[in-house]
Protein backbone atom coordinates (compact mmCIF):
# COMPACT_ATOMS: atom_id res chain seq x y z
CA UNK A 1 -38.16 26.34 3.94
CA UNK A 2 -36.06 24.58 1.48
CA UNK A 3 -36.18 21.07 0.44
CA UNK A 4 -32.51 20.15 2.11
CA UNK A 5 -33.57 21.86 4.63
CA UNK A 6 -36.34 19.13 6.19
CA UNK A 7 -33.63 17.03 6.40
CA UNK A 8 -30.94 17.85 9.24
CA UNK A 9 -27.58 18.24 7.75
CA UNK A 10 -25.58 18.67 11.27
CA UNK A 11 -28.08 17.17 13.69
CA UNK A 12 -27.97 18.22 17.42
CA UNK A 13 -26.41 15.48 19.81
CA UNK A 14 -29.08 12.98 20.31
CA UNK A 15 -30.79 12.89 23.82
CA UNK A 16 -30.95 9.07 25.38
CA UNK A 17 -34.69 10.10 26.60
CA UNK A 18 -36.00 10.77 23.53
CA UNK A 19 -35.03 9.62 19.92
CA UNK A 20 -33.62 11.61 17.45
CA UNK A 21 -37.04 12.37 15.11
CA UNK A 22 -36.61 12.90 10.91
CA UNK A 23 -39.82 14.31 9.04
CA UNK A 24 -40.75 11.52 7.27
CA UNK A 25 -41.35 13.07 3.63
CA UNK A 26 -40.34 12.45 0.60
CA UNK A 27 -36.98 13.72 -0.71
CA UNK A 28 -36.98 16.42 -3.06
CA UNK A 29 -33.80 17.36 -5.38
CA UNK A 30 -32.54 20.79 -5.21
CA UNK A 31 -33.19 23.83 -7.52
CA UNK A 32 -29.67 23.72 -8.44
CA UNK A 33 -29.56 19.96 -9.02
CA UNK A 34 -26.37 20.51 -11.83
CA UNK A 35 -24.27 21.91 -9.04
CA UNK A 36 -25.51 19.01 -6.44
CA UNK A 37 -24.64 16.00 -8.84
CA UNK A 38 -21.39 17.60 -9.52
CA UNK A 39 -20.77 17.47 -5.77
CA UNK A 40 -21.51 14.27 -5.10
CA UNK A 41 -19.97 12.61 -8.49
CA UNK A 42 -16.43 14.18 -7.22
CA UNK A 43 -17.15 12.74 -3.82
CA UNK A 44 -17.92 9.27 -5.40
CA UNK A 45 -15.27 9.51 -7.73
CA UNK A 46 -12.25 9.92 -4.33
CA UNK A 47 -13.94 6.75 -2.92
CA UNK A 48 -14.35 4.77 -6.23
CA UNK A 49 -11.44 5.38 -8.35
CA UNK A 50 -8.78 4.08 -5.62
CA UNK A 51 -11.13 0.93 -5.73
CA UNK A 52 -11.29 0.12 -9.39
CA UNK A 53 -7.31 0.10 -8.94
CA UNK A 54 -7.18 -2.04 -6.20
CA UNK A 55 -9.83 -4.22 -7.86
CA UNK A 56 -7.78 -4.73 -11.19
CA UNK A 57 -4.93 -5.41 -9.02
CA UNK A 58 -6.63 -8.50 -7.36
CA UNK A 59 -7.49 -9.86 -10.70
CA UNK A 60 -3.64 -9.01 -12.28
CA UNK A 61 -2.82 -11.30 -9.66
CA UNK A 62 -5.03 -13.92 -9.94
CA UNK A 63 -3.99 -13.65 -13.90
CA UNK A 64 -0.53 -13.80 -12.72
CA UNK A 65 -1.08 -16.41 -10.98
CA UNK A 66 -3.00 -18.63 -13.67
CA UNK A 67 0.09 -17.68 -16.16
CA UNK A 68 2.51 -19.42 -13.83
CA UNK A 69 0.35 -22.92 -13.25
CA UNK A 70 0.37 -22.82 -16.96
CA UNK A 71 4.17 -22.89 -17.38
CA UNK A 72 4.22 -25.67 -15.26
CA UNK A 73 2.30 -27.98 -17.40
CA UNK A 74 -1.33 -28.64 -18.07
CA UNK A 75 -1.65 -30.80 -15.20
CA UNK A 76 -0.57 -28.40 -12.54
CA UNK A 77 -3.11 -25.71 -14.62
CA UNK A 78 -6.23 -28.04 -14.21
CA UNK A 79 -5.23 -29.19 -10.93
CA UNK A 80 -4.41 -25.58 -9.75
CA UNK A 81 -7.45 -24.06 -11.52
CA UNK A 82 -9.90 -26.66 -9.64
CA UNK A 83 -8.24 -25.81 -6.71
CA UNK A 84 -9.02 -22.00 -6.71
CA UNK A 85 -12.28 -22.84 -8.14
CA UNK A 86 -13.17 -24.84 -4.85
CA UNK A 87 -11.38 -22.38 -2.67
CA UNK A 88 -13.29 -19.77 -4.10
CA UNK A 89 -16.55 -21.58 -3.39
CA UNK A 90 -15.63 -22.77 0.39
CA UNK A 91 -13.85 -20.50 1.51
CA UNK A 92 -13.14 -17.04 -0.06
CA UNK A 93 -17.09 -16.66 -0.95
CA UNK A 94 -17.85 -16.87 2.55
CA UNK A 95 -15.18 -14.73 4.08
CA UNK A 96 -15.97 -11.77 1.76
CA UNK A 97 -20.01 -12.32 2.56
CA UNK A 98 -19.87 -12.64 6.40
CA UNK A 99 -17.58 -9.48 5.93
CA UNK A 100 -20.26 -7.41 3.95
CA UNK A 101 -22.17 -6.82 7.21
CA UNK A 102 -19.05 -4.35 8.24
CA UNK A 103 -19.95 -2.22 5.02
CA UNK A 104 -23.67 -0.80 7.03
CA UNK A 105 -22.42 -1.24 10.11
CA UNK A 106 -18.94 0.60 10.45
CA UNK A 107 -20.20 3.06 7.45
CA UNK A 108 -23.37 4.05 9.96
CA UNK A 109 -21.50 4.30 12.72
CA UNK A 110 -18.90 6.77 10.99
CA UNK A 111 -21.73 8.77 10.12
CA UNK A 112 -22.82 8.84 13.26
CA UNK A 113 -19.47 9.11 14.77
CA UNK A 114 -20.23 6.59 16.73
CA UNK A 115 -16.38 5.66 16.90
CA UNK A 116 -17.06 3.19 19.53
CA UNK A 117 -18.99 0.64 17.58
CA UNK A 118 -17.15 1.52 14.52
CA UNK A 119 -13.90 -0.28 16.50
CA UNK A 120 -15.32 -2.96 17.83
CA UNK A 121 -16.70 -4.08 14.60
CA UNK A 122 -13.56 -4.50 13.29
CA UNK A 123 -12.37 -6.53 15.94
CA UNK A 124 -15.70 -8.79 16.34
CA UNK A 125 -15.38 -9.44 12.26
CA UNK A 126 -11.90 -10.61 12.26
CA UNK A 127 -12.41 -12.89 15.16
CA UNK A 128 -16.25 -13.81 13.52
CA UNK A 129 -13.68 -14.76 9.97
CA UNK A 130 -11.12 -16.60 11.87
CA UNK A 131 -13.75 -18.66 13.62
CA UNK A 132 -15.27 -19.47 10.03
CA UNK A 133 -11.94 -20.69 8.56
CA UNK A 134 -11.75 -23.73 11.06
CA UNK A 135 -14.58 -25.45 9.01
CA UNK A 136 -13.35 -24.15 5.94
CA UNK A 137 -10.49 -25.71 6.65
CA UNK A 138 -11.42 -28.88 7.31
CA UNK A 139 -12.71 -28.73 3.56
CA UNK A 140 -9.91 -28.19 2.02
CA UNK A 141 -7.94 -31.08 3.39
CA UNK A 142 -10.47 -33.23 2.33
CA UNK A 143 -10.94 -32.02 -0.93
CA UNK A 144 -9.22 -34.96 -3.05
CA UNK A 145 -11.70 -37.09 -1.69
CA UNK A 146 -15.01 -34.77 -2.44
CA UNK A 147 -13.75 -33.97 -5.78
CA UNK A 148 -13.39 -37.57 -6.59
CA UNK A 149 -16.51 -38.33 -5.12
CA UNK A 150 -18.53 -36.01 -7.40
CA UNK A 151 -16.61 -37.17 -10.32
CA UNK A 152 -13.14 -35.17 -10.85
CA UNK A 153 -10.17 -37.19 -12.46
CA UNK A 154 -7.85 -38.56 -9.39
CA UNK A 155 -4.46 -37.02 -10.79
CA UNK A 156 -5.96 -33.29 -11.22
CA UNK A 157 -7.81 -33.79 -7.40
CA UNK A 158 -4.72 -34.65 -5.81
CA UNK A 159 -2.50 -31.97 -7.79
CA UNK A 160 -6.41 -29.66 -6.30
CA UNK A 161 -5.30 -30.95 -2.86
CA UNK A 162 -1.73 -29.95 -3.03
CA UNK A 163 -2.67 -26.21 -4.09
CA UNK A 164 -5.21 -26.01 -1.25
CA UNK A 165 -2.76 -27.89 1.07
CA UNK A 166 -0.16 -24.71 0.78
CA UNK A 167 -3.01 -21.93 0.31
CA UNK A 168 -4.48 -22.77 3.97
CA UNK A 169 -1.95 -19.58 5.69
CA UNK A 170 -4.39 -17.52 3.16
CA UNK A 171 -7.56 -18.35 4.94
CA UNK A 172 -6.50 -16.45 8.22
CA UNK A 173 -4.48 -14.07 6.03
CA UNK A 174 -8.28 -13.16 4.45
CA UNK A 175 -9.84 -12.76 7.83
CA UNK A 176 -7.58 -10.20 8.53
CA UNK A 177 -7.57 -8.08 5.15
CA UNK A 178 -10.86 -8.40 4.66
CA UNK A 179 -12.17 -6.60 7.92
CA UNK A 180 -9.03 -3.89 7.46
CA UNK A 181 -10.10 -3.17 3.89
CA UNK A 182 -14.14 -2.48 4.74
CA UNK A 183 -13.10 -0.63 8.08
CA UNK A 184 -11.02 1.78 5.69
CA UNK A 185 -13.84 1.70 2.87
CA UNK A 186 -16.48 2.44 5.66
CA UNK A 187 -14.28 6.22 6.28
CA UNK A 188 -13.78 6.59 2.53
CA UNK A 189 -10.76 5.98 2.98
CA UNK A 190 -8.97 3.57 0.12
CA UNK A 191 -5.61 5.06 -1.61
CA UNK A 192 -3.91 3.65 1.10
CA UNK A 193 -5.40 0.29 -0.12
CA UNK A 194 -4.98 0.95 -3.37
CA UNK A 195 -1.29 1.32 -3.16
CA UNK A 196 -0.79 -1.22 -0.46
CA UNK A 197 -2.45 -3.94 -3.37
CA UNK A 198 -0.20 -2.08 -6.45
CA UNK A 199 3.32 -2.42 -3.87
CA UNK A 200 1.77 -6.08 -3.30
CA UNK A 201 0.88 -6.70 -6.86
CA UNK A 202 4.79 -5.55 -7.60
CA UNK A 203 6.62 -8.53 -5.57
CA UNK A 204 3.81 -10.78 -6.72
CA UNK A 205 5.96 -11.68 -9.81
CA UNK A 206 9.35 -11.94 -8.05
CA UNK A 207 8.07 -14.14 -5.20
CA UNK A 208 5.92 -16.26 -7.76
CA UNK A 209 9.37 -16.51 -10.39
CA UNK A 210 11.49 -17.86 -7.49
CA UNK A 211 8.84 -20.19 -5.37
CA UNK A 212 7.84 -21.46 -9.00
CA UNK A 213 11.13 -22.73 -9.57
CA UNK A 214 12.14 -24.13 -6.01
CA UNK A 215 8.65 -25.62 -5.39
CA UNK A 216 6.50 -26.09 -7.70
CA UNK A 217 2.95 -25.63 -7.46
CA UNK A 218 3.34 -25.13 -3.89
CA UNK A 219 5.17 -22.26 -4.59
CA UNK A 220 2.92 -20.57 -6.58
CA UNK A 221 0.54 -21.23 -4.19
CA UNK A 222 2.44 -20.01 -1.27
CA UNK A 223 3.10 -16.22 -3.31
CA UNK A 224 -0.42 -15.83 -3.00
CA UNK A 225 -0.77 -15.69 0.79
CA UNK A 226 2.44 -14.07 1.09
CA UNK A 227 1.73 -10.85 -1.00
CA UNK A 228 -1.64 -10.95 0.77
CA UNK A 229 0.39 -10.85 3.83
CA UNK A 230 2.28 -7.87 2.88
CA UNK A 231 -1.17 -6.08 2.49
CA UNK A 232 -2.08 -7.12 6.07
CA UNK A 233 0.87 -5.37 7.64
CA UNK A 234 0.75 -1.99 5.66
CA UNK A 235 -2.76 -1.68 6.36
CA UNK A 236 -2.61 -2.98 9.93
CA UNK A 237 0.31 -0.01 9.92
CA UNK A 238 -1.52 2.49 8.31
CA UNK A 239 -4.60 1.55 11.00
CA UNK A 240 -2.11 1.41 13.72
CA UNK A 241 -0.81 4.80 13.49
CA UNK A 242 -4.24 6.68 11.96
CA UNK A 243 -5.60 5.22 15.36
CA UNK A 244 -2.94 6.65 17.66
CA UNK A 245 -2.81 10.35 16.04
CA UNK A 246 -6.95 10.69 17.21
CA UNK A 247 -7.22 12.71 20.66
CA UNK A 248 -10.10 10.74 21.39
CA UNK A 249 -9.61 7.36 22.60
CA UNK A 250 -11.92 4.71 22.16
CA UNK A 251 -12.65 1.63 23.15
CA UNK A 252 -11.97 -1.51 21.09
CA UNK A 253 -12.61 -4.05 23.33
CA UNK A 254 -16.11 -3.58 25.53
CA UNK A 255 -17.98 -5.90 22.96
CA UNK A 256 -22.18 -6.54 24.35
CA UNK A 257 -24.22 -9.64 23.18
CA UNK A 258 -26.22 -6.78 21.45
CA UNK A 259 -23.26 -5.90 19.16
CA UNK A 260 -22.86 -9.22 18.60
CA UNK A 261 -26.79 -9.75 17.74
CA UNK A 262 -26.33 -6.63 15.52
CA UNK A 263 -23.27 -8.38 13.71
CA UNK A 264 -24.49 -12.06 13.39
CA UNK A 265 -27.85 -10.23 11.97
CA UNK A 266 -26.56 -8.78 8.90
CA UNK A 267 -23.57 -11.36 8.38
CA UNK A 268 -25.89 -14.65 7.50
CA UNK A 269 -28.13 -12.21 4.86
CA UNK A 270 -24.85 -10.33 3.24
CA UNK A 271 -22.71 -14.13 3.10
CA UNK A 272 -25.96 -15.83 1.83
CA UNK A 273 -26.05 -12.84 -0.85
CA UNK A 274 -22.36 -13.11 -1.86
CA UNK A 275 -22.54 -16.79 -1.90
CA UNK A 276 -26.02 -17.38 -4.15
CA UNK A 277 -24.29 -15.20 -6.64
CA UNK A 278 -20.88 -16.66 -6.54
CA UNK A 279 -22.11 -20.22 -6.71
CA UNK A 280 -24.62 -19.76 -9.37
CA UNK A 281 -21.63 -18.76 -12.11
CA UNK A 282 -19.89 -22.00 -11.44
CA UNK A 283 -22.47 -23.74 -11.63
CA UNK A 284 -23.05 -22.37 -14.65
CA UNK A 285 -19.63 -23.53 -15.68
CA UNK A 286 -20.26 -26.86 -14.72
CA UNK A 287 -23.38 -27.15 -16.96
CA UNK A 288 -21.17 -26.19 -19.53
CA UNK A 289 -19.44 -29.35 -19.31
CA UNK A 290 -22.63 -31.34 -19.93
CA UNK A 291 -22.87 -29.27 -23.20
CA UNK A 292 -22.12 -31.75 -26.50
CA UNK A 293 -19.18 -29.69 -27.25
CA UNK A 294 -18.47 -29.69 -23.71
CA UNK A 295 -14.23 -28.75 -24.29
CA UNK A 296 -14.71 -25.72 -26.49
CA UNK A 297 -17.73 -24.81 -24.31
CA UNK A 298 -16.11 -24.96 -21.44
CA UNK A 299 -13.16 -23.51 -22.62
CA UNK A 300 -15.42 -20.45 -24.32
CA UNK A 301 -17.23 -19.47 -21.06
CA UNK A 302 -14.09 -19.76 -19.19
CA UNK A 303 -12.41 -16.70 -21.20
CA UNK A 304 -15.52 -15.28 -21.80
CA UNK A 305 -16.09 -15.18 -18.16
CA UNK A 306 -12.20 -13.97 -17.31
CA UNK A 307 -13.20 -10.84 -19.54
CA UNK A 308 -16.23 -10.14 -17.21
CA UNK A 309 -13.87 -10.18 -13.85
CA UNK A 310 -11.92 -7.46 -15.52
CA UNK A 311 -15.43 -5.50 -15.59
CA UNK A 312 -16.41 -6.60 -11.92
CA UNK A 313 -13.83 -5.12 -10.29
CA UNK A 314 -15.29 -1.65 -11.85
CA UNK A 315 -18.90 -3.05 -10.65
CA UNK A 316 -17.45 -3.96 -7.20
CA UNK A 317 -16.21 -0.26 -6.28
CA UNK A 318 -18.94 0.81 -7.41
CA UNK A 319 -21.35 -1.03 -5.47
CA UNK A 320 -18.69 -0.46 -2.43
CA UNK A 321 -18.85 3.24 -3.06
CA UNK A 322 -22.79 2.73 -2.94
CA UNK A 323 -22.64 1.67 0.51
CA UNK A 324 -20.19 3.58 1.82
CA UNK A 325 -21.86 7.09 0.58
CA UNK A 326 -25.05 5.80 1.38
CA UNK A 327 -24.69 4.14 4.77
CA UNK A 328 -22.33 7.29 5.70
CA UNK A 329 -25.11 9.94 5.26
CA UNK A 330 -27.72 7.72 6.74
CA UNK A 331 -25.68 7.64 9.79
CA UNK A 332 -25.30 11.54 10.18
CA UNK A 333 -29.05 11.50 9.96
CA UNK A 334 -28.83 13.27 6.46
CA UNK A 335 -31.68 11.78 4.55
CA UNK A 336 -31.78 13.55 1.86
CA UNK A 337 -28.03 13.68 0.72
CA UNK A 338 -28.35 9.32 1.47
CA UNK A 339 -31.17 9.34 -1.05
CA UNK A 340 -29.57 12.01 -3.82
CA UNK A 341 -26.60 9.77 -3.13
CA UNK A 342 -27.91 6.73 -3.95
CA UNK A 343 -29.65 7.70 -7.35
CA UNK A 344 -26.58 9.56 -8.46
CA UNK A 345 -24.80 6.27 -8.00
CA UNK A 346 -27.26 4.18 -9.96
CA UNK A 347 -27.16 6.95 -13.06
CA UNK A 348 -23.45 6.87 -12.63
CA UNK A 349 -24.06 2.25 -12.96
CA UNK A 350 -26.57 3.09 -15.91
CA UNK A 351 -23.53 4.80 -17.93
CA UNK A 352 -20.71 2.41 -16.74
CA UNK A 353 -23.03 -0.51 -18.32
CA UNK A 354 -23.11 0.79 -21.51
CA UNK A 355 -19.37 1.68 -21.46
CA UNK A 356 -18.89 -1.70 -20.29
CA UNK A 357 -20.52 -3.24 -23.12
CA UNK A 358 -19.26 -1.46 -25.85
CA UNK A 359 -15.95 -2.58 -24.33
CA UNK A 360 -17.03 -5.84 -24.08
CA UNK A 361 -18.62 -5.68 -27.88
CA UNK A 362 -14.88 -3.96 -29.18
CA UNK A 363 -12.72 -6.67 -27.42
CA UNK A 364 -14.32 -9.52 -28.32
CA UNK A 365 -11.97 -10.13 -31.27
CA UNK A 366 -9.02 -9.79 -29.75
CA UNK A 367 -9.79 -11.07 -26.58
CA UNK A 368 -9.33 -14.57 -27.66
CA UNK A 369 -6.49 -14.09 -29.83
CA UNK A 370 -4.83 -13.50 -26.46
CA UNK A 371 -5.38 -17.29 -24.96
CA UNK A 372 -5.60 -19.32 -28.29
CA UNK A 373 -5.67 -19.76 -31.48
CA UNK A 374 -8.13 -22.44 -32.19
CA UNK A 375 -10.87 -20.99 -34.63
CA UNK A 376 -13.90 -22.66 -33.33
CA UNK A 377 -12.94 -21.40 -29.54
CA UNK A 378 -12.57 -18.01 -31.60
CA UNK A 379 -15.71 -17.97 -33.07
CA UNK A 380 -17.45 -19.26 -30.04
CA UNK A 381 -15.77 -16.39 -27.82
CA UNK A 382 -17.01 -13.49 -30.50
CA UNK A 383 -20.66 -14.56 -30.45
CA UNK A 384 -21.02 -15.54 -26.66
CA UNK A 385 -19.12 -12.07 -25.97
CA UNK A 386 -21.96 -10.29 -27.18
CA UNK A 387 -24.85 -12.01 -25.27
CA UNK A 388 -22.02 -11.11 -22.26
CA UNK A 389 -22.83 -7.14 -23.69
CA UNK A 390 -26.46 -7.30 -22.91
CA UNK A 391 -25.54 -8.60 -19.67
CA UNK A 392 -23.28 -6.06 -18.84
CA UNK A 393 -25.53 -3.51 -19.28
CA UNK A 394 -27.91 -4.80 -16.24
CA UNK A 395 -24.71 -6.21 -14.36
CA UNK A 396 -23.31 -2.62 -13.52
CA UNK A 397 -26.61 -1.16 -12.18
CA UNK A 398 -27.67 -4.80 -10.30
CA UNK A 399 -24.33 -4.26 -8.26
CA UNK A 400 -24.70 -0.60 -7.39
CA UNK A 401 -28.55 -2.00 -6.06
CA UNK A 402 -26.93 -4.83 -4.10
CA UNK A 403 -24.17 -1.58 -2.61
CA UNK A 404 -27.73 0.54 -2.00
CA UNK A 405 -29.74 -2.17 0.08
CA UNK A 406 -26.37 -2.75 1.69
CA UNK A 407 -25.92 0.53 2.73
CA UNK A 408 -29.30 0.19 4.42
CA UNK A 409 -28.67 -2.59 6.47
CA UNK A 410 -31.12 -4.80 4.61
CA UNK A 411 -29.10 -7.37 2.82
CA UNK A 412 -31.66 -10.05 2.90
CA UNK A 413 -33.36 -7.97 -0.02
CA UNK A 414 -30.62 -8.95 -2.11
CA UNK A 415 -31.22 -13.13 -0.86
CA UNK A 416 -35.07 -12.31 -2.27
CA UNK A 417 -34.16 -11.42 -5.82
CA UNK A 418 -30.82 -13.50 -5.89
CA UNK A 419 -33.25 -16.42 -5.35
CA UNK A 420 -36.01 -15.42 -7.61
CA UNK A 421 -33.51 -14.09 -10.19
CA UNK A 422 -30.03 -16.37 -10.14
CA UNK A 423 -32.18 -19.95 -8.92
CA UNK A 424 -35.85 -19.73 -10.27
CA UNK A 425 -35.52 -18.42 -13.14
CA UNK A 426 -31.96 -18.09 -14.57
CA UNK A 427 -30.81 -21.56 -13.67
CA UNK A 428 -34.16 -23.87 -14.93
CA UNK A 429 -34.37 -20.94 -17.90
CA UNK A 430 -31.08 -21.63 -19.12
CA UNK A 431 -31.13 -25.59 -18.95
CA UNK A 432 -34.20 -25.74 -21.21
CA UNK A 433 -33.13 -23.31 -24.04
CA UNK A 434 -29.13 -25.01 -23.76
CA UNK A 435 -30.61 -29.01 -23.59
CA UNK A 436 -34.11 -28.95 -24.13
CA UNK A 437 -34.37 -26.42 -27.09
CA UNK A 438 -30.41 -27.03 -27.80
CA UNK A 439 -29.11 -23.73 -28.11
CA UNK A 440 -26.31 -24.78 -26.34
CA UNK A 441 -23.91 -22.07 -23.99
CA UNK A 442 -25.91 -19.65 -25.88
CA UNK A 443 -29.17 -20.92 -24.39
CA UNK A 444 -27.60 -20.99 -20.73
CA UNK A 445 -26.19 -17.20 -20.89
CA UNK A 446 -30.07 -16.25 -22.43
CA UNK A 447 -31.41 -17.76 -18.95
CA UNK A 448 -28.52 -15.98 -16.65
CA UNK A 449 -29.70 -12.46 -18.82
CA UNK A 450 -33.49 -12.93 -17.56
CA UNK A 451 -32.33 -13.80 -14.11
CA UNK A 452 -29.99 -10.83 -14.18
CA UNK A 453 -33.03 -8.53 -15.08
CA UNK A 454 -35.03 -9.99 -13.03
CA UNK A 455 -32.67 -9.58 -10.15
CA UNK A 456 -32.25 -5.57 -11.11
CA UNK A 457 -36.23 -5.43 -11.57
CA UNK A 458 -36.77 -6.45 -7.96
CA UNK A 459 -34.00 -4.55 -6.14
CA UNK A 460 -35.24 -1.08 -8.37
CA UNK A 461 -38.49 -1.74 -6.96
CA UNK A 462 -37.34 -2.45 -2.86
CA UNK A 463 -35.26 0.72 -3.86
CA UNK A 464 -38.64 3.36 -4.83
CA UNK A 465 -39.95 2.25 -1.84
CA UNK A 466 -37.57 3.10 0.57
CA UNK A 467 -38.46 5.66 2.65
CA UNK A 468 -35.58 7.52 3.54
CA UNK A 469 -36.45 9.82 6.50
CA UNK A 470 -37.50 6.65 8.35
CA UNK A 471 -34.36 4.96 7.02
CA UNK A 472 -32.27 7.99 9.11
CA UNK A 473 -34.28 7.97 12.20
CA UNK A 474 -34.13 3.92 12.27
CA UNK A 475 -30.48 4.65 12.80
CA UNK A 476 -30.24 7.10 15.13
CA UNK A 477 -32.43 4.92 17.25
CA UNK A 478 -29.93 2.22 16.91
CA UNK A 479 -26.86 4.07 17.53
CA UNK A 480 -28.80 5.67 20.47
CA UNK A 481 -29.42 2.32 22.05
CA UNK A 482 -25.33 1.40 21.23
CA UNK A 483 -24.12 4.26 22.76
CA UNK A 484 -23.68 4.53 26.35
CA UNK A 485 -24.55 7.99 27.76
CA UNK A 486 -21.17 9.24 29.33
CA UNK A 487 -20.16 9.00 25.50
CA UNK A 488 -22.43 11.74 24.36
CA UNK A 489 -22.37 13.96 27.23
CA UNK A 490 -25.15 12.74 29.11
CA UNK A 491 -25.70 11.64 33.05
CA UNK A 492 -25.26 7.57 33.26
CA UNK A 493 -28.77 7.58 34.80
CA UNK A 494 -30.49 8.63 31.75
CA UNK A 495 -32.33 5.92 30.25
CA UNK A 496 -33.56 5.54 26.39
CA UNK A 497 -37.28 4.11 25.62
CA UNK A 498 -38.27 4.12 21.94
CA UNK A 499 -41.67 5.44 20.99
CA UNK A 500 -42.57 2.27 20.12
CA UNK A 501 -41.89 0.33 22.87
CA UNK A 502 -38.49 -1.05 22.61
């Protein structure tokens, strides 16, 4: 018997009396292992590529976007940029976490064609995000007041309020696109998204020229939601009409408290994750400002930092591609392609690091050339941009981890080492070598580097231990309890008891 072959590639329907069973031993790689990687790097590369387009499409925009608060004056930037900076934090932080528990869910349940569950995910996550932007909300209307309170200039907070003020349509916008996107990701399905976001990305510029010049800031603000908007409908479309072309029809609607459980389970953990992360850079902008040189400093990490979006979109399809190939197979009760799958992807993270910092170490000239002209800003930008190399290189795998634990519905992992990594070490680290030993924005990106590898240390090591077999069978168990009987074939009376009890 062949390695592959302890692991069931086209498992038998499951029986509600008894669980689905996986030998639980270790995963061994093929003899043709060449021929394997090859295979699953082509299968990585349909899911990912599509992604890193869409990706650099959401940050053309948000480039776009910044270009035309800047011809508006540097009030309307500052005002504008605080703005998105707090709406990022609030609101679009959360949104994108609480949706991260669709990624193990809906990419199990495809797996496991459990096309039930897959649905009603969807529609318990959009109505989950739409419930989350009331409070959110409530923020943003406020946020003149909070920003003043903890410090901000009263001209740029109101100029903050009056960005948010027209940006609220974008909140329930989100909650839709969001769910739409990971529902498609979760099939490995994304050209449709990717040209849905380039078609959106097009009329971007149009809609932001002529709401620019009629109104303002609130103009530029509304051009966001609308284009995100546009995205809603093709996808919804595209959704829409995939749905009604299936034979099978199922249901949508028959939500249980135990799907519910299942969701609310995995959204705290996968928000918490998204959020620790997200916060932690702007914090580390904020520290910036206490720096002596706090203007250049500021305005250093800022571009330095704009570079490093352009690199986490790659990181983000990545890690998404992770999931999906990872959560797929362990939902088809394929153990062994899930695990081959999930060390091809961190090989493939291992080589996009060091292509991402020899980018980062190449453009580090004339990346600043591009936003000014000031030669201390210059100087600063060249030598923080290389510290920024050495973190790319544990960036790209740390993300493809994050994808991995993901993909086994255990995102609090990623809560563990974002705490030990981002808060006790990276944060207190880089205040004592910026103030203490006054090494300044160099000091503060030294602490965020032994966070970062910190972070990767502790996900590599909750990664060897996985054991995969039991990872499989731990889902088949769940989509055995999710599944009601007449949907595999079996007599309503047949029960399903777990061998251990529940």
């Amino acid at each position: 018997m062949s390695a592959i072959s302890k692991f069931p590639e086209n498992p038998t329907p499951r029986s509600l009396s008894t669980p689905t069973t996986t030998l639980a031993l270790t995963p061994k790689w093929p003899t043709n292992i060449k021929q394997m990687i090859s295979m699953e790097l082509r299968t990585q590369g349909r899911i990912c590529v599509p992604l890193v387009a869409m990706n650099l499409t959401w940050f053309a925009k948000l480039s776009i976007t910044m270009a035309f608060l800047g011809r508006l004056g540097d009030l309307q930037l500052a005002g504008g940029a605080l703005g998105l900076t707090f709406a990022n934090v609030t609101g679009f932080s959360v949104l994108n976490g609480l949706c991260g528990a669709m990624e193990p869910i809906c990419g199990q349940a495809y797996g496991a064609k459990n096309y039930n569950l897959l649905h009603k995910t969807l529609v318990m996550a959009t109505f989950l995000l739409i419930l989350t932007t009331i409070p959110v909300a409530f923020l943003w209307l406020n946020v003149d007041k909070i920003l003043i309170h903890f410090g901000q200039q009263p001209d740029i907070s109101i100029v903050a309020k009056k960005y948010l003020l027209y940006l609220l349509p974008d909140l329930v916008i989100t909650s839709f696109l969001c769910p739409l996107k990971a529902y498609l990701t979760s099939q490995s399905i994304t050209v449709p998204i990717m040209f849905s976001s380039a078609f959106a990305l097009a009329l971007h510029i149009p809609t932001s020229i002529l709401l620019s010049r009629s109104k303002g800031i609130e103009g530029v603000s509304m051009a966001v939601w609308l284009t995100d908007l546009l995205v809603v409908i093709m996808l919804g479309l595209y959704v829409l009409v995939m749905e009604r072309r299936k034979r099978d029809k199922w249901g949508w609607w028959d939500h249980r408290l135990v799907d519910w459980i299942q969701l609310l389970r995995l959204c705290g953990p996968c928000c918490l994750t998204t959020c620790l992360e997200w916060w932690c850079y702007e914090i580390l902008v904020l520290l910036t400002g206490h720096l002596p040189d706090a203007k250049q400093a500021v305005a250093v990490v800022a571009l330095v930092l704009n570079f490093d979006f352009l690199l986490f979109s790659v990181m983000l399809s990545l890690a998404t591609c992770a999931s999906t190939r990872v959560s797929n197979e362990l939902g088809a009760n394929r153990a062994s392609p899930a695990y081959k799958s999930a060390y091809v992807s961190l090989a493939v993270s291992i080589v996009s690091g060091c292509i991402g910092a020899s980018v980062t170490v190449a453009a580090r000239g004339p990346w600043g050339s591009l936003f000014s002209h000031d030669k201390g800003i210059l100087k600063g930008i060249k030598k923080m941009m290389l510290l920024m190399a050495l973190l790319e290189l544990v960036n790209f795998p740390l993300a493809v981890c994050g994808g991995i634990v993901r993909g086994t519905a255990r995102p609090w992992l990623g809560i563990y080492a974002n705490l030990c990594g981002f808060y006790l070490l990276a944060l207190p680290l880089g205040i004592v070598l910026a103030f203490r030993i006054r090494l300044g924005l160099a000091g503060l990106l030294l602490g965020f580097l032994a966070g970062v590898t910190l972070c990767l240390f502790l996900l590599l090591i909750f990664i060897l231990r996985i054991d995969w077999a039991n990872e499989a069978n731990k889902v088949q168990i769940v989509h055995a309890c999710s599944t009601t009987p007449h949907e595999v074939g079996y007599p309503i009376s047949v029960g399903f008891v777990d061998s251990s009890g529940v």
